[in-house]
Protein backbone atom coordinates (compact mmCIF):
# COMPACT_ATOMS: atom_id res chain seq x y z
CA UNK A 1 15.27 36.56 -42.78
CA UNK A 2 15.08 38.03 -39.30
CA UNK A 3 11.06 37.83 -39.46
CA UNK A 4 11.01 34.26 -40.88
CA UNK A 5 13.62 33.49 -38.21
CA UNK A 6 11.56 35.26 -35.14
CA UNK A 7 8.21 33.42 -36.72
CA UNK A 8 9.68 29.87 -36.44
CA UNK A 9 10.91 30.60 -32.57
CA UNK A 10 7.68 31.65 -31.96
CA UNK A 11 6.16 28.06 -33.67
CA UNK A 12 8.41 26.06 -31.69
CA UNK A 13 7.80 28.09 -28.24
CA UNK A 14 3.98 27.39 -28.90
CA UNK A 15 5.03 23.79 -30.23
CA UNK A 16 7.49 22.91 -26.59
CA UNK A 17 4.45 24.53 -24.52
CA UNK A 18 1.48 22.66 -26.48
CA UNK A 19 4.10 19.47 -25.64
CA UNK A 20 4.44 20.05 -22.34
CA UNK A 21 0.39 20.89 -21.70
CA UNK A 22 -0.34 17.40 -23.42
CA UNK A 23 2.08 15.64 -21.11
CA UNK A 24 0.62 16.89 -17.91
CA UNK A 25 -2.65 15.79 -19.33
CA UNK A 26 -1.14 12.56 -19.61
CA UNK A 27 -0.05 12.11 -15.93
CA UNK A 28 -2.06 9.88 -14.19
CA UNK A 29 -3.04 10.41 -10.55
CA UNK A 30 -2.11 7.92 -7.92
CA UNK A 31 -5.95 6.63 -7.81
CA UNK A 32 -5.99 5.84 -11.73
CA UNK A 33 -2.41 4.45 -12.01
CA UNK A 34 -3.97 1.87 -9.28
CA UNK A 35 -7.26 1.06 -11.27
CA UNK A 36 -4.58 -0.13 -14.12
CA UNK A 37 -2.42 -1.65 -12.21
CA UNK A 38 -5.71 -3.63 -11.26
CA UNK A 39 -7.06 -3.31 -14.48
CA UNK A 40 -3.86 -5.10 -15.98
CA UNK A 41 -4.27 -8.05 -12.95
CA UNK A 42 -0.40 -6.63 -11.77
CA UNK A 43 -2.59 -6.67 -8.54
CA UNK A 44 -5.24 -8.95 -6.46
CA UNK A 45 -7.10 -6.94 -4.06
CA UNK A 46 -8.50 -9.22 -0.97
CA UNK A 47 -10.39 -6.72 2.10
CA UNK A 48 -12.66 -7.14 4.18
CA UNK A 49 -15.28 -4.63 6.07
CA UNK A 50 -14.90 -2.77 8.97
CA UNK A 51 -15.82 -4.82 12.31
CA UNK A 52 -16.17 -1.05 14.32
CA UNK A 53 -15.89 2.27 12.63
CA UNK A 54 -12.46 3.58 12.69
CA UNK A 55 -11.92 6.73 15.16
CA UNK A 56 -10.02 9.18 13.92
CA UNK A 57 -7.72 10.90 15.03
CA UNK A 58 -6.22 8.18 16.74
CA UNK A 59 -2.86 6.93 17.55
CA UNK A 60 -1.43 3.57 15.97
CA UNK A 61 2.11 1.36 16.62
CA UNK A 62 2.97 -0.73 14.55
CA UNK A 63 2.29 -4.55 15.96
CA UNK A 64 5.31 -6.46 17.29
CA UNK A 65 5.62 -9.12 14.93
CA UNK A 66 5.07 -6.95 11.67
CA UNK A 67 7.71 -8.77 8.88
CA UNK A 68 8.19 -8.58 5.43
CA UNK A 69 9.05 -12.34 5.58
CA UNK A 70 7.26 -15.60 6.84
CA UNK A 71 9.70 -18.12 6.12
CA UNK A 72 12.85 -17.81 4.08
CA UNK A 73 14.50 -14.18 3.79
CA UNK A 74 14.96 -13.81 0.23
CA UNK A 75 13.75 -10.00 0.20
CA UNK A 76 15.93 -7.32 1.42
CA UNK A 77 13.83 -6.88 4.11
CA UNK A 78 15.47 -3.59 5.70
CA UNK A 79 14.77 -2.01 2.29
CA UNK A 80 11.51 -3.40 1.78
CA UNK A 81 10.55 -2.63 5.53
CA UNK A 82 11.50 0.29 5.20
CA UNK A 83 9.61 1.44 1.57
CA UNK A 84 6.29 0.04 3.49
CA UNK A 85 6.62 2.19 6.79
CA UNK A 86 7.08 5.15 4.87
CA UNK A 87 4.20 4.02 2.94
CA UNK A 88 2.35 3.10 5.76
CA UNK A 89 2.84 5.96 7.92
CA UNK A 90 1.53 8.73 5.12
CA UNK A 91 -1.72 6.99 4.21
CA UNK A 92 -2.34 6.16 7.74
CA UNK A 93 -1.59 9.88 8.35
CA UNK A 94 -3.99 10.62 5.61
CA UNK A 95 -6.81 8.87 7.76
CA UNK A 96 -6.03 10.46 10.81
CA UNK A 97 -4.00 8.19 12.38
CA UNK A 98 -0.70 8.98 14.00
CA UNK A 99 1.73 7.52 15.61
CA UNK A 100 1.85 7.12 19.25
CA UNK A 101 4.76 8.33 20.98
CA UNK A 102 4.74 6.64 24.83
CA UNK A 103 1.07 5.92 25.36
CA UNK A 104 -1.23 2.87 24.59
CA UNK A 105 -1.63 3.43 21.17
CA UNK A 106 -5.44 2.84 19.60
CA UNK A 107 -5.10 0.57 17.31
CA UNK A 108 -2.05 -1.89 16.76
CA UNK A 109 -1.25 -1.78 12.46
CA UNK A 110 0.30 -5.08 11.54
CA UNK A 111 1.85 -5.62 7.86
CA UNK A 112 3.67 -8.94 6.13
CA UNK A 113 5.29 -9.88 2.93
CA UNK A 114 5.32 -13.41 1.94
CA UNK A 115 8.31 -14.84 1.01
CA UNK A 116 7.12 -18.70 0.44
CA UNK A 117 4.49 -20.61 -1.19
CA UNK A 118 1.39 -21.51 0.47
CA UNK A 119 1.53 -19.72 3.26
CA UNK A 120 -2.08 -18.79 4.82
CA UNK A 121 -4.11 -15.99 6.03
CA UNK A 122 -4.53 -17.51 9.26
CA UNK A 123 -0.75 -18.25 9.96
CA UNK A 124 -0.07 -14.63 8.87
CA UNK A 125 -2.16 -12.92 11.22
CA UNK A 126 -0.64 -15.41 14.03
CA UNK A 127 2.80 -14.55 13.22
CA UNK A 128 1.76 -10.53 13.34
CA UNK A 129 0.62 -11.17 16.24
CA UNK A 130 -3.08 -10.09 15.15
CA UNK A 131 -6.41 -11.83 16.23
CA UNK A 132 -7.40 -14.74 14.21
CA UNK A 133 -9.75 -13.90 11.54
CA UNK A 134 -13.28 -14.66 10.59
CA UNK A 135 -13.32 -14.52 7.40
CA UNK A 136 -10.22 -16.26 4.95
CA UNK A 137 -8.11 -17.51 7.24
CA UNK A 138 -7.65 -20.63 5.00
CA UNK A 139 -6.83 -18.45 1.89
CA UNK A 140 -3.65 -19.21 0.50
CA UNK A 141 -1.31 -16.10 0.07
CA UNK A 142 1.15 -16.31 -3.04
CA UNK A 143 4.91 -14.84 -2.82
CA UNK A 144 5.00 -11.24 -2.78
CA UNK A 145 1.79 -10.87 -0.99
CA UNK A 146 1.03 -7.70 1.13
CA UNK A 147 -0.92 -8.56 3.99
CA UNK A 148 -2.26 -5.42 6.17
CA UNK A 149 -4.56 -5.58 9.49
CA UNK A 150 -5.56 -3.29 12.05
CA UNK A 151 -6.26 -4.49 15.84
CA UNK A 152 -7.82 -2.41 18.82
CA UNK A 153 -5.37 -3.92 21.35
CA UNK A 154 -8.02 -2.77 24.27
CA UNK A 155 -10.34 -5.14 23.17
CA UNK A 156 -8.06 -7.73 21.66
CA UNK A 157 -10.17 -7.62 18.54
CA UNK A 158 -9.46 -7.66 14.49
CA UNK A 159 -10.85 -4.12 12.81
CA UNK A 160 -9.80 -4.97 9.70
CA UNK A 161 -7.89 -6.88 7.32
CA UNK A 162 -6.73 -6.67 3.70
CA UNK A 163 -4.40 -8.36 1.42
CA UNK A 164 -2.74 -7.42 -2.20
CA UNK A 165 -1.26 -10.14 -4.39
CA UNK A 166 1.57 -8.80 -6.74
CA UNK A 167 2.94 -6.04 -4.30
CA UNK A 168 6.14 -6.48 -3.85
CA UNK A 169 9.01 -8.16 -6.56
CA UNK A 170 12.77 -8.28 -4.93
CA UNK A 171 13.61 -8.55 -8.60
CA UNK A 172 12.40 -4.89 -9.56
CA UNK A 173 14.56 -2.47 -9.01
CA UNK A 174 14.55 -0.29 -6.45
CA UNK A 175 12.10 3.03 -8.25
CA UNK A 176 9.91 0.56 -8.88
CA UNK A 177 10.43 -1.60 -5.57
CA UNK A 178 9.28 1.61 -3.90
CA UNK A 179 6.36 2.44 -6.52
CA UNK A 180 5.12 -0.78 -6.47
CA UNK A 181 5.10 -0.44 -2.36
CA UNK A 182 3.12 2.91 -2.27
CA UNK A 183 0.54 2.24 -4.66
CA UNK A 184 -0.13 -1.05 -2.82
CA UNK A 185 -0.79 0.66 0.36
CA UNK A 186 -2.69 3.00 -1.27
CA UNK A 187 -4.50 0.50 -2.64
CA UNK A 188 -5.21 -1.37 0.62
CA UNK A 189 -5.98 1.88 2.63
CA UNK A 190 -8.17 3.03 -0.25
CA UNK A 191 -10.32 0.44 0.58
CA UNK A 192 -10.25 0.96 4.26
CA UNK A 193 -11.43 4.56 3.60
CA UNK A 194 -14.07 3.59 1.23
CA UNK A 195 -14.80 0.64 1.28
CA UNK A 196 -17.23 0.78 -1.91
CA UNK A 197 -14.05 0.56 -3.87
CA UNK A 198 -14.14 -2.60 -3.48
């Protein structure tokens, strides 16, 4: 009985471990859960290329009029603002930008949610107080949108810009609020690192 007993622990020990083995195969990593988020059209990737080469390390702020809002406030924006500077500041981190604390900063970061219909690329980057684009600006940009840019405030020009449909829905709740909000970052800033994601 005892031997029977000690052979069936010893199945289910090798069962629970074979279990847990398979289900750390089956985690995805942050780069394939954002190919199916694409994959499944939860997201609409918009960037463009570099103007300059991004020098790293480098210092950033984050530009003036950077919102999570253009016209109505039906987000919680303090929560929301607050899921995409977290965001922000670890994959810009992850690039080799920091941020300044005092000085000019190098390059001025500048981020948006849309909040109502038809809003535009160009009256986005004029509200965040960005450079007007060349590319897009008459896009329109759905609710929800994610719109990212980088300046170099020196020279008063537009490094880059990106946008993500589908990143942010108030009506989530709040895990996935703040998944949604770092994989659409990640998504962005993938591109700005390599931009033959795109």
């Amino acid at each position: 009985m005892s031997r029977h007993l000690g052979s069936a622990q010893a199945w289910r020990s090798a069962a629970l471990i074979g279990i847990a083995w398979l289900a750390t195969g089956c985690v995805l990593t942050e780069d394939q859960r954002i190919d199916q988020e694409l994959a499944q059209g939860r997201f609409e990737v918009h960037a463009d290329a570099l103007t300059a080469p991004l020098k790293t390390p480098a210092t950033f702020a984050y530009a003036p009029g950077s919102t999570v809002h253009l016209a109505d406030n039906r987000f919680d924006s303090f929560e929301i603002e607050g899921l995409l500077r977290s965001a922000l500041a670890r994959r810009l981190g992850d690039l080799g930008l920091t941020a300044a604390s005092g000085a000019a900063p190098d390059y001025l970061v500048g981020y948006l949610v849309t909040a109502n219909e038809g809003a535009m690329v160009a009256e986005a980057m004029s509200t965040i107080g960005m450079p007007a684009p060349r590319t897009g600006e008459g896009r329109e940009l759905p609710v929800g949108t994610l719109v990212l840019a980088i300046s170099a405030p020196r020279a008063n020009r537009l490094i880059w810009k990106g946008s993500i449909v589908g990143a942010i829905d108030p009506e989530s709740d709040p895990q996935r609020r703040q998944e949604r909000a770092d994989l659409a970052v990640a998504a962005l800033l993938r591109l700005l690192a390599d931009p033959a994601d795109a």
